[in-house]
PDB file of N, CA and C in Angstrom:
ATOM      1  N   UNK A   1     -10.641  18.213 -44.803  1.00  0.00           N
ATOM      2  CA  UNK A   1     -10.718  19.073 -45.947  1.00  0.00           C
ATOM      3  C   UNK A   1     -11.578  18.452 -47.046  1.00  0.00           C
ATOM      4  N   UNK A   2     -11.409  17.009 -47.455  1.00  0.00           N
ATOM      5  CA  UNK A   2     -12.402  16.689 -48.278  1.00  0.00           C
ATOM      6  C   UNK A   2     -14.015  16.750 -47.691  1.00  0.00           C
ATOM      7  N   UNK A   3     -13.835  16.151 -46.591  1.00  0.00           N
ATOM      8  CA  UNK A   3     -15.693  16.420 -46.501  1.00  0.00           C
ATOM      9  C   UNK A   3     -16.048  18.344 -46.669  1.00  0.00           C
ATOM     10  N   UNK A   4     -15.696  19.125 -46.179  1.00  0.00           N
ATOM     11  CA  UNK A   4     -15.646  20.396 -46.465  1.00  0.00           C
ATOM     12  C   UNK A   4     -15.922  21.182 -47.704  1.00  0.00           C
ATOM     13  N   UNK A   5     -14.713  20.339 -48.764  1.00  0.00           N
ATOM     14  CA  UNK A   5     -15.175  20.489 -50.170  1.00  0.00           C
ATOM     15  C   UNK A   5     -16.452  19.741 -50.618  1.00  0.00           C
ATOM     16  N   UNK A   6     -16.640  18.723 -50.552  1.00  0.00           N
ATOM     17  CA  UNK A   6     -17.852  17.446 -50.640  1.00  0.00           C
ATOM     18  C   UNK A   6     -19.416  18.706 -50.258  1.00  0.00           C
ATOM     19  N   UNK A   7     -18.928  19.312 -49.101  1.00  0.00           N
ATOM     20  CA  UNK A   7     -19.854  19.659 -48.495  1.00  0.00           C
ATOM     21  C   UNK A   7     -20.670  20.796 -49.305  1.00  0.00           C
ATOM     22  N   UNK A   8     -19.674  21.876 -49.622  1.00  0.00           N
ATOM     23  CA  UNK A   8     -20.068  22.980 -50.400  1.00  0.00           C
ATOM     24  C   UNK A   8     -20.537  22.733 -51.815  1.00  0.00           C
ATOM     25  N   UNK A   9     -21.757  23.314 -51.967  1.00  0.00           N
ATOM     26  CA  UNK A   9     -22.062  23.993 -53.644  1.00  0.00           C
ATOM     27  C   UNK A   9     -21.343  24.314 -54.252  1.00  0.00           C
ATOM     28  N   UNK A  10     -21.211  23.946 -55.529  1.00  0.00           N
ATOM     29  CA  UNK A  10     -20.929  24.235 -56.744  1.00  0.00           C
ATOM     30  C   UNK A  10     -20.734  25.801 -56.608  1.00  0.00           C
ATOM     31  N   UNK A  11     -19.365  26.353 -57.081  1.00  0.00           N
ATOM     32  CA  UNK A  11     -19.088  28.053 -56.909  1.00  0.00           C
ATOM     33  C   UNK A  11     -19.284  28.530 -55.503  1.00  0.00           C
ATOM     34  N   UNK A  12     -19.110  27.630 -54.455  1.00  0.00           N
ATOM     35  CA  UNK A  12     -19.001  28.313 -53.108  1.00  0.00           C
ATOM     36  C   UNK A  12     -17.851  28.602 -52.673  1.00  0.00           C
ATOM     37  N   UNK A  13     -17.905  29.168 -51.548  1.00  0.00           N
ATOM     38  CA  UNK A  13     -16.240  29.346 -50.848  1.00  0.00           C
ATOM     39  C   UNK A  13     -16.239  28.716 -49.705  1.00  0.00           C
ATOM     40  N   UNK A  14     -15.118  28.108 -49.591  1.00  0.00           N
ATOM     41  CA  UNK A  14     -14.853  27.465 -48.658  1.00  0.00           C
ATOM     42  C   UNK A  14     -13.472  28.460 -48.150  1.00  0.00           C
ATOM     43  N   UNK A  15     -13.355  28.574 -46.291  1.00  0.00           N
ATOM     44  CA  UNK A  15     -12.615  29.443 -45.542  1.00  0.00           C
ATOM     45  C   UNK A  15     -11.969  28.714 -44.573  1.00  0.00           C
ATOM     46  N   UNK A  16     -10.621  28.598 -44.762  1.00  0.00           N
ATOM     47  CA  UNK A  16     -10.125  28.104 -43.750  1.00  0.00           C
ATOM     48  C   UNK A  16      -9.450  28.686 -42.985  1.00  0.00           C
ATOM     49  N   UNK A  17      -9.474  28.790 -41.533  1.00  0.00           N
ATOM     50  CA  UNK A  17      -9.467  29.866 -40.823  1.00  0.00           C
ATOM     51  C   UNK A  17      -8.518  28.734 -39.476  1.00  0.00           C
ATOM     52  N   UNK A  18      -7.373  28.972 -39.385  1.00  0.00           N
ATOM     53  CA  UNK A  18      -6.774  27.915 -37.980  1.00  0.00           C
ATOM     54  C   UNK A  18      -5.274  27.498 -37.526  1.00  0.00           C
ATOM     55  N   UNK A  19      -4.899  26.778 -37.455  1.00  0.00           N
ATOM     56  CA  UNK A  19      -3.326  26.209 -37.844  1.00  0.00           C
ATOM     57  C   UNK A  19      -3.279  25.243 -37.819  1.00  0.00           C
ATOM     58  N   UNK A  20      -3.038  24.945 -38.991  1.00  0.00           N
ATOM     59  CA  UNK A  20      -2.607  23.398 -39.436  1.00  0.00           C
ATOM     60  C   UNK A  20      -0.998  22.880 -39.352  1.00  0.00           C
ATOM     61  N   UNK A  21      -1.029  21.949 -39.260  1.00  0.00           N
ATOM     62  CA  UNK A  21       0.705  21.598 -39.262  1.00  0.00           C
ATOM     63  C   UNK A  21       1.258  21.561 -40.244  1.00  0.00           C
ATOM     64  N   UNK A  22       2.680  21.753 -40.250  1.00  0.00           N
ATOM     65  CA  UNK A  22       3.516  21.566 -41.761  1.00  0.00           C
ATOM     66  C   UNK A  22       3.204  20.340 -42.358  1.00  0.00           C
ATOM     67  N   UNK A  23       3.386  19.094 -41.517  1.00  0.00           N
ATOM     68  CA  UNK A  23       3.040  17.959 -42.083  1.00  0.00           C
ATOM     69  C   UNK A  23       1.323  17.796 -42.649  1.00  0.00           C
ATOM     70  N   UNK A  24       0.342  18.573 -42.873  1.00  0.00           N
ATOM     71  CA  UNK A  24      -0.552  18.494 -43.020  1.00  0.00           C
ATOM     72  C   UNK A  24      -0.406  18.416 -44.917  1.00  0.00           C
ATOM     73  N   UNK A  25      -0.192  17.760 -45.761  1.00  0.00           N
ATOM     74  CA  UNK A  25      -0.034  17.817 -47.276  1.00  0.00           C
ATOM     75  C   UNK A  25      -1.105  17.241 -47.910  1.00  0.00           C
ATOM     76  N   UNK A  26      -1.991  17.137 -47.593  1.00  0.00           N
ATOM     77  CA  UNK A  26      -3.468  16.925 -48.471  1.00  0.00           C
ATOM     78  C   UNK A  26      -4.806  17.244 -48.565  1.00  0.00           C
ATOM     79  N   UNK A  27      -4.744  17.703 -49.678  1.00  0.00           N
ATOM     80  CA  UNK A  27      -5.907  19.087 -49.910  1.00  0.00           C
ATOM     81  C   UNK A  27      -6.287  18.551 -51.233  1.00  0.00           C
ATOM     82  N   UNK A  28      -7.794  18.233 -51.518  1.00  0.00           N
ATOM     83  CA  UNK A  28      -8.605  17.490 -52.243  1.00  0.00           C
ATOM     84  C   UNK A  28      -8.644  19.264 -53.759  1.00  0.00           C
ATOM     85  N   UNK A  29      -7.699  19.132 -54.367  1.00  0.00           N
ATOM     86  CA  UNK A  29      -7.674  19.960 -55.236  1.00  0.00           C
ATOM     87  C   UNK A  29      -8.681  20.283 -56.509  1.00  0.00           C
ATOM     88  N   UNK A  30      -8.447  18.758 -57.320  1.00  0.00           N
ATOM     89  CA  UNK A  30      -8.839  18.295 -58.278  1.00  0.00           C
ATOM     90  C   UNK A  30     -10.312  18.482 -57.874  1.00  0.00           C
ATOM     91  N   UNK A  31     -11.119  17.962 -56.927  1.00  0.00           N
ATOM     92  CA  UNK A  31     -12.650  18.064 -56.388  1.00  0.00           C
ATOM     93  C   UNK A  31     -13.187  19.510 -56.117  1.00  0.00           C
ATOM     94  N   UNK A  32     -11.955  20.478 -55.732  1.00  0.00           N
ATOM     95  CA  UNK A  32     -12.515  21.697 -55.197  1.00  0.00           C
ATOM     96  C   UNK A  32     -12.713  22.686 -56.816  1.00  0.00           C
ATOM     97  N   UNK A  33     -11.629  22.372 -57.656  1.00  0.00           N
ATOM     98  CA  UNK A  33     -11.627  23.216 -59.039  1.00  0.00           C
ATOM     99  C   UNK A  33     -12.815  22.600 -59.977  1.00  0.00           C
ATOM    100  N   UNK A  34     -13.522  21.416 -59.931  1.00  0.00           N
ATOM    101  CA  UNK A  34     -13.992  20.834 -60.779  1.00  0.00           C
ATOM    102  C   UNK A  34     -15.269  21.569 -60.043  1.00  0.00           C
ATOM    103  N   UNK A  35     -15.610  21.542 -58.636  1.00  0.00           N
ATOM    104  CA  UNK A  35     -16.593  22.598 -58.005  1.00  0.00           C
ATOM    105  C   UNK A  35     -16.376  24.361 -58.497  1.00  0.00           C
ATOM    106  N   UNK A  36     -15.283  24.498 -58.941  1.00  0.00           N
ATOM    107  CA  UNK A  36     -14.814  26.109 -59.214  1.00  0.00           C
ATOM    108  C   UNK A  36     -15.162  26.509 -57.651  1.00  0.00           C
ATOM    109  N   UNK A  37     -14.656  26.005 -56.902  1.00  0.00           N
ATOM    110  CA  UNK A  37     -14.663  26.907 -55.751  1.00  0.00           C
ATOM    111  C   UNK A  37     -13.847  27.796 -54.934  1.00  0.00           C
ATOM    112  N   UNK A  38     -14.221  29.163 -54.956  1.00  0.00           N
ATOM    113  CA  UNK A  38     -13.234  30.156 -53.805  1.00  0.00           C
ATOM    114  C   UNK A  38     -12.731  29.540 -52.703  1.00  0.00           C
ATOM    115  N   UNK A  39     -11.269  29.891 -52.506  1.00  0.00           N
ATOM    116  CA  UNK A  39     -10.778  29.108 -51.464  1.00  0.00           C
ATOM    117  C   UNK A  39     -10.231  30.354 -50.745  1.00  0.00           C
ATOM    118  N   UNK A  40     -10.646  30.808 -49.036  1.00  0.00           N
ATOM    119  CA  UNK A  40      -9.865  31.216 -48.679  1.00  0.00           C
ATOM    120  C   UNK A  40      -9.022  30.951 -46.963  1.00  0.00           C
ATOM    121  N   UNK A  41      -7.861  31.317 -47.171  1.00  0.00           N
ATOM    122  CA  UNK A  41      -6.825  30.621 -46.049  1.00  0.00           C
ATOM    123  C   UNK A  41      -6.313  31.371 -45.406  1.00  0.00           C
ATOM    124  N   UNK A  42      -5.922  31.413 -44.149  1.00  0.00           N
ATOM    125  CA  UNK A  42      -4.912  32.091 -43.345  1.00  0.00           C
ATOM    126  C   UNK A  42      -5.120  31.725 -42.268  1.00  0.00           C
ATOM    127  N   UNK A  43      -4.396  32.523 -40.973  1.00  0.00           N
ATOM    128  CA  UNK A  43      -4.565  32.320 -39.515  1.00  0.00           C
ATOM    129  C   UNK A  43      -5.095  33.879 -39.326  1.00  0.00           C
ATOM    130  N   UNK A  44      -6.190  33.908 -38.253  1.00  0.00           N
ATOM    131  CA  UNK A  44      -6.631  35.108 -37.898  1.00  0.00           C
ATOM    132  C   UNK A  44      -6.234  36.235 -37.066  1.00  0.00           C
ATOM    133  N   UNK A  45      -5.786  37.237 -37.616  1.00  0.00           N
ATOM    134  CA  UNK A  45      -4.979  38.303 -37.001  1.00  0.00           C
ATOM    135  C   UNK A  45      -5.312  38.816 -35.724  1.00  0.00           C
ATOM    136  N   UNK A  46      -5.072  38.078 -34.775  1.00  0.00           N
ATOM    137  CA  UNK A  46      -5.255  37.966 -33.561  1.00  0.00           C
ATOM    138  C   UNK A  46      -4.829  39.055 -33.033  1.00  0.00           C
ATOM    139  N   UNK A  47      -3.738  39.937 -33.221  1.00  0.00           N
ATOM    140  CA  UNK A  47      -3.076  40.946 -32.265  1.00  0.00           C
ATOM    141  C   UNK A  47      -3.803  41.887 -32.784  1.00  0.00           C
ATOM    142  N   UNK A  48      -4.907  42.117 -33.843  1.00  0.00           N
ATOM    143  CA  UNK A  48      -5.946  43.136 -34.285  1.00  0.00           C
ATOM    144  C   UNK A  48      -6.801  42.863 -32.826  1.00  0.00           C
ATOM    145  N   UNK A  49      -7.499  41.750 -32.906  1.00  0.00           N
ATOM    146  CA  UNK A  49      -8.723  41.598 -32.059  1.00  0.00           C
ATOM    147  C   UNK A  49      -8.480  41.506 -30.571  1.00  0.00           C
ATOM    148  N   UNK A  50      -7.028  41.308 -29.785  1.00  0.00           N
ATOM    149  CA  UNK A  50      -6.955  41.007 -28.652  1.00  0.00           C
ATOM    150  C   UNK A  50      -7.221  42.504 -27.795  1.00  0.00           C
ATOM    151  N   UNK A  51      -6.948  43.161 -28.317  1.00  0.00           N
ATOM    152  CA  UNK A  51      -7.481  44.847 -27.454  1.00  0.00           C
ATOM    153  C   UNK A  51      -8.829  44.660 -27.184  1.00  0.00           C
ATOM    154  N   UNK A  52      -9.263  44.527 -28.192  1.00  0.00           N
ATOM    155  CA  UNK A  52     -10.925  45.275 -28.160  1.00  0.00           C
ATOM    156  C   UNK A  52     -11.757  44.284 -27.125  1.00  0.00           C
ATOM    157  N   UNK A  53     -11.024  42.531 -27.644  1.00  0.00           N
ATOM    158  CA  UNK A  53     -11.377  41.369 -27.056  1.00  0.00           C
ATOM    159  C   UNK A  53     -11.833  41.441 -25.076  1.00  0.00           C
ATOM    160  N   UNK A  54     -10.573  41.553 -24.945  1.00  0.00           N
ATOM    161  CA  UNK A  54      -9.852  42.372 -23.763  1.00  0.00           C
ATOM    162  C   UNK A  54     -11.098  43.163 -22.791  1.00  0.00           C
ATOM    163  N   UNK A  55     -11.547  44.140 -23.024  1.00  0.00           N
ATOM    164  CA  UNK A  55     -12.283  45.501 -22.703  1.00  0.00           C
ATOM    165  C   UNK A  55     -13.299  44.583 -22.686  1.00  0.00           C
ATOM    166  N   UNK A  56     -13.909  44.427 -24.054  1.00  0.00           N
ATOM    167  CA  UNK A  56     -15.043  43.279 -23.510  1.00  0.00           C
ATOM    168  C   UNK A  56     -15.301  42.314 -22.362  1.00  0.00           C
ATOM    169  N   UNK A  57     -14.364  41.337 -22.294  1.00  0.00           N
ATOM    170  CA  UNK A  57     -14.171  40.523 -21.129  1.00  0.00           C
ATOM    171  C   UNK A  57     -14.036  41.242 -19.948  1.00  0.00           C
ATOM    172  N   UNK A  58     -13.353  42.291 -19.869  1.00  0.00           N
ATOM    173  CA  UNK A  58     -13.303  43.171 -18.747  1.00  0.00           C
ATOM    174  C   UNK A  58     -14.430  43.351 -18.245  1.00  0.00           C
ATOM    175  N   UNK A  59     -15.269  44.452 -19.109  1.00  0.00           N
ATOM    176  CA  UNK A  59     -16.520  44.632 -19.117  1.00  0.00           C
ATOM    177  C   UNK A  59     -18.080  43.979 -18.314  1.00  0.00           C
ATOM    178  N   UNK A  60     -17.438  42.971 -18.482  1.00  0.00           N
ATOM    179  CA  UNK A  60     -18.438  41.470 -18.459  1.00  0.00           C
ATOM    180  C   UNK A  60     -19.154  41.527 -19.773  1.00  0.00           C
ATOM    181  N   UNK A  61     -19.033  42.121 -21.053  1.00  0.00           N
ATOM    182  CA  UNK A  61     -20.057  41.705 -21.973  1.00  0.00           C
ATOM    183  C   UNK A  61     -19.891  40.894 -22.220  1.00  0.00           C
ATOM    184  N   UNK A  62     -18.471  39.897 -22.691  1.00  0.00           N
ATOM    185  CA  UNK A  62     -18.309  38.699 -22.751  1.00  0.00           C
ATOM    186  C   UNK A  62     -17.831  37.644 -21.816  1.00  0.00           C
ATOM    187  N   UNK A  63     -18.442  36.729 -21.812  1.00  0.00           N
ATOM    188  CA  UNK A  63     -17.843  35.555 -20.503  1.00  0.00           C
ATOM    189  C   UNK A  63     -17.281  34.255 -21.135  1.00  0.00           C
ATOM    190  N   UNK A  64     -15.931  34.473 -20.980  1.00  0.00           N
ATOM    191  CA  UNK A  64     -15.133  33.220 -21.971  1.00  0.00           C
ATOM    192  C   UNK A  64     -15.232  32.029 -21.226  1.00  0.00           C
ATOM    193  N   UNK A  65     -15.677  31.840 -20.461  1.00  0.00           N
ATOM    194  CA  UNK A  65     -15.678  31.097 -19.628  1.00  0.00           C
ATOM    195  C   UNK A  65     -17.051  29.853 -19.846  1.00  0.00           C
ATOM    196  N   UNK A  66     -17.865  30.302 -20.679  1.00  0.00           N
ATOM    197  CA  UNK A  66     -19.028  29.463 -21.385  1.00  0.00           C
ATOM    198  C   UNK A  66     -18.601  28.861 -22.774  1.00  0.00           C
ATOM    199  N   UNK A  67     -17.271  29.003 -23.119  1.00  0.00           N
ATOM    200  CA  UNK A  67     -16.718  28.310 -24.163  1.00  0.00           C
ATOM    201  C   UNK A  67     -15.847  27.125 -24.050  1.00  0.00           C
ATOM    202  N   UNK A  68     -15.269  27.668 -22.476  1.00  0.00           N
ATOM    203  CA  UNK A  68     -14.291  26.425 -21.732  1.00  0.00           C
ATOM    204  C   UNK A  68     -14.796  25.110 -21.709  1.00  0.00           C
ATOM    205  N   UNK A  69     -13.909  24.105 -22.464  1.00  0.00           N
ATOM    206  CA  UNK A  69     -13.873  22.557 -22.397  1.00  0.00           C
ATOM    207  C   UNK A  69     -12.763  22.258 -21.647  1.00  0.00           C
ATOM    208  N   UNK A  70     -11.924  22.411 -21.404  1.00  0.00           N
ATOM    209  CA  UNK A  70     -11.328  22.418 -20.327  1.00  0.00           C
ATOM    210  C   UNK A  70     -10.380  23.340 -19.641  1.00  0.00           C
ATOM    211  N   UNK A  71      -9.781  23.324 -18.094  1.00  0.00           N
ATOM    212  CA  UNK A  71      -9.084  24.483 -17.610  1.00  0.00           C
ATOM    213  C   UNK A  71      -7.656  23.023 -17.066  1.00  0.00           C
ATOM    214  N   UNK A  72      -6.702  23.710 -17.571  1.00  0.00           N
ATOM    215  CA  UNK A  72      -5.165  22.773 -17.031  1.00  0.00           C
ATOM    216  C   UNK A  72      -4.471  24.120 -16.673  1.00  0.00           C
ATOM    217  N   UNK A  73      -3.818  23.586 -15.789  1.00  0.00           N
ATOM    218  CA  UNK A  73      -2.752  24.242 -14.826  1.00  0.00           C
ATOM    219  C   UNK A  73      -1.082  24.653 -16.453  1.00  0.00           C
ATOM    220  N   UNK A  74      -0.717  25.565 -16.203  1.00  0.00           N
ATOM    221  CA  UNK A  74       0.096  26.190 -17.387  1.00  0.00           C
ATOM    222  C   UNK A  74       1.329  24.368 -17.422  1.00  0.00           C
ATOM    223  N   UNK A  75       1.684  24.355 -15.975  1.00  0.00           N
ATOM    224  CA  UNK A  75       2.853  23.405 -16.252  1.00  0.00           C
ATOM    225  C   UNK A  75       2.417  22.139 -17.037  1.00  0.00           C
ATOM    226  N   UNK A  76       1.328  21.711 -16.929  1.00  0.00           N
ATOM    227  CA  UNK A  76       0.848  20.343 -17.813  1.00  0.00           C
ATOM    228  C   UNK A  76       0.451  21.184 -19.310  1.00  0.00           C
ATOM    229  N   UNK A  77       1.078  22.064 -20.058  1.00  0.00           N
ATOM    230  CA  UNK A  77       0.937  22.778 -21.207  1.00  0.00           C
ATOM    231  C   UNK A  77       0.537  21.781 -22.264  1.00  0.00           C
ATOM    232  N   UNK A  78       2.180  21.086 -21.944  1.00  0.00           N
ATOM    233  CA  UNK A  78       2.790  20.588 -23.329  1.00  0.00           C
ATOM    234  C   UNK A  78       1.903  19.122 -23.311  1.00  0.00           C
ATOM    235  N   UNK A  79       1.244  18.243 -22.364  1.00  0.00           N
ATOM    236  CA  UNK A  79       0.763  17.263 -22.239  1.00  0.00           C
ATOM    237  C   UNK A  79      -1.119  17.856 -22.824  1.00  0.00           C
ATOM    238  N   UNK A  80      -1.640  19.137 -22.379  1.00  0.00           N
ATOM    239  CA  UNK A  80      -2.607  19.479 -22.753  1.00  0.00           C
ATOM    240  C   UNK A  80      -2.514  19.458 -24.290  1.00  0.00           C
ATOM    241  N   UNK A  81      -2.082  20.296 -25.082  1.00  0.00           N
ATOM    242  CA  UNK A  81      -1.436  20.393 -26.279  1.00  0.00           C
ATOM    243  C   UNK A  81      -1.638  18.978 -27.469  1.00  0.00           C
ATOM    244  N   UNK A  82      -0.928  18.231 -26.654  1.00  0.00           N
ATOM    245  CA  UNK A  82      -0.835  16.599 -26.992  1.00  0.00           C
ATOM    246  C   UNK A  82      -2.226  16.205 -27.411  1.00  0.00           C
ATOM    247  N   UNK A  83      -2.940  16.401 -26.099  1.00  0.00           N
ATOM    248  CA  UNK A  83      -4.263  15.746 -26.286  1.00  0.00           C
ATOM    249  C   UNK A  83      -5.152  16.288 -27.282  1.00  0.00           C
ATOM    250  N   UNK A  84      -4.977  17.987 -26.978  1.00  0.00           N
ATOM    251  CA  UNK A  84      -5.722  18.895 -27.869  1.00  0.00           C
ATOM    252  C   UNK A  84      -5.710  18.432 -29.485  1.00  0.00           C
ATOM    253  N   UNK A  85      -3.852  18.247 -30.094  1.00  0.00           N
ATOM    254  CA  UNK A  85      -3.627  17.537 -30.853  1.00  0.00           C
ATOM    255  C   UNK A  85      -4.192  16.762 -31.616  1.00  0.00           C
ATOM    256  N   UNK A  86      -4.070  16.042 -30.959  1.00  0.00           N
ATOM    257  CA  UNK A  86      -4.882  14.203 -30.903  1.00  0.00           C
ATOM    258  C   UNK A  86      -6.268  14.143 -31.482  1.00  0.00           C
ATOM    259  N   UNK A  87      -6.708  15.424 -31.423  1.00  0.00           N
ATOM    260  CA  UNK A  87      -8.145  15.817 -30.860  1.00  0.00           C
ATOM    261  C   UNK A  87      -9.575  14.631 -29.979  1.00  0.00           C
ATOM    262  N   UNK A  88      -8.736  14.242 -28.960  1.00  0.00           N
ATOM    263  CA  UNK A  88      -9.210  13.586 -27.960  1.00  0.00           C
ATOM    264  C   UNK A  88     -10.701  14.537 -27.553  1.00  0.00           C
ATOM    265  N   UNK A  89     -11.609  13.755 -27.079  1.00  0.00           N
ATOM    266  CA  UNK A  89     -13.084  14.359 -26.864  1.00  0.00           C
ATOM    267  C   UNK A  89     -12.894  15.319 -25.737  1.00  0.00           C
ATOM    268  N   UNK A  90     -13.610  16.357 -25.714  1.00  0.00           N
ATOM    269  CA  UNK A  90     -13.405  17.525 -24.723  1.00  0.00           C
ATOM    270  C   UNK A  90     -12.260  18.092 -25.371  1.00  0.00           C
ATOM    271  N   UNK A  91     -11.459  18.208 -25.587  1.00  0.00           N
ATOM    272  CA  UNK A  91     -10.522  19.292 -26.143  1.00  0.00           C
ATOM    273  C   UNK A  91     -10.725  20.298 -27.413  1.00  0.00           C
ATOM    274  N   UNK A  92     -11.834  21.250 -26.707  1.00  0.00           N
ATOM    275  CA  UNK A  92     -11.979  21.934 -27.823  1.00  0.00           C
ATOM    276  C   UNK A  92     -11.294  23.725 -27.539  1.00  0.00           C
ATOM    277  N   UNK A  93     -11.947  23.823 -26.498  1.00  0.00           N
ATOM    278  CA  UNK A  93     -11.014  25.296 -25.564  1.00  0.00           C
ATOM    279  C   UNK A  93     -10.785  25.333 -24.630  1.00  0.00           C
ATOM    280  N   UNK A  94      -9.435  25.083 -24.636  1.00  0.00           N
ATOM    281  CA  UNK A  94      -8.777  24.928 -22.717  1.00  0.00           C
ATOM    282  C   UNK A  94      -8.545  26.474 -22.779  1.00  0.00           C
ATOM    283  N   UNK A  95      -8.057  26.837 -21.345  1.00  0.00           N
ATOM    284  CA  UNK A  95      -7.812  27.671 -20.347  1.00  0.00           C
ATOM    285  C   UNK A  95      -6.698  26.803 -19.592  1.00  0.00           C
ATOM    286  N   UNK A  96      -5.204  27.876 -19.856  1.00  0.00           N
ATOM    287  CA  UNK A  96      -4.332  27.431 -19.223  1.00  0.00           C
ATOM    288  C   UNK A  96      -4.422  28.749 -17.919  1.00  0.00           C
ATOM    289  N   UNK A  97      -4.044  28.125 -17.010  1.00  0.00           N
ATOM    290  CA  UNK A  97      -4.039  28.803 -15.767  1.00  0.00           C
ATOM    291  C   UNK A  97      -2.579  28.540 -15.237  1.00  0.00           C
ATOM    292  N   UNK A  98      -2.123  29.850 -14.290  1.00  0.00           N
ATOM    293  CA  UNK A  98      -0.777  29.430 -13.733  1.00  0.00           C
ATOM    294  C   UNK A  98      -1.354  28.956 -12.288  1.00  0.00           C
ATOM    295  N   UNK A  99      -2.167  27.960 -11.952  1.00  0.00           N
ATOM    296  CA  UNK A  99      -2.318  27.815 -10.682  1.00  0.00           C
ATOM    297  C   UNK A  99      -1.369  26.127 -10.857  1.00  0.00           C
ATOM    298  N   UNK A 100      -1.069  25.539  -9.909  1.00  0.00           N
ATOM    299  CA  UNK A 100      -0.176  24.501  -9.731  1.00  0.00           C
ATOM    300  C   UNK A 100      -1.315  23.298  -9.907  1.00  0.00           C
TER     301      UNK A 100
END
């Protein structure tokens, strides 16, 4: 979050768009107001976009499959997760699969 603020112009907006953890408590305040900068936050309303998403992929217009950093089997979830976490290299978009 500080390089982010650091990053933006004077009167820009900065958008944070994701999920952060509860334990996440530091947000460079004092740097972002002295910038006067728009701040905006949430998680993205996903159950809007998953229809339309959907049809597309169906379609073939989109191929999610050129975004995949990695594919894990559903039962190694919670160990994928971990790493994703961590943010260990390659973990940027898995594909959980129910194959074993």
């Amino acid at each position: 979050m500080e390089w982010a603020v650091k990053a933006i112009a004077k009167a820009g907006t900065l958008s944070i768009i994701g999920v952060y953890p509860p334990t996440m408590r530091y947000f460079p305040i004092g740097l972002a107001t002295n910038k006067n900068l728009k701040i905006n936050a949430g998680n993205c309303n996903h159950r809007k976009y998953i229809p339309m998403l959907l049809e597309k992929v169906k379609s073939g217009e989109v191929d999610p499959s050129k975004i995949l950093t990695k594919e894990e089997s559903l039962s190694s979830s919670i160990r994928a997760y971990e790493s994703f976490d961590k943010r260990e290299d390659g973990w940027v978009k898995v594909m959980l699969t129910s194959a074993a």
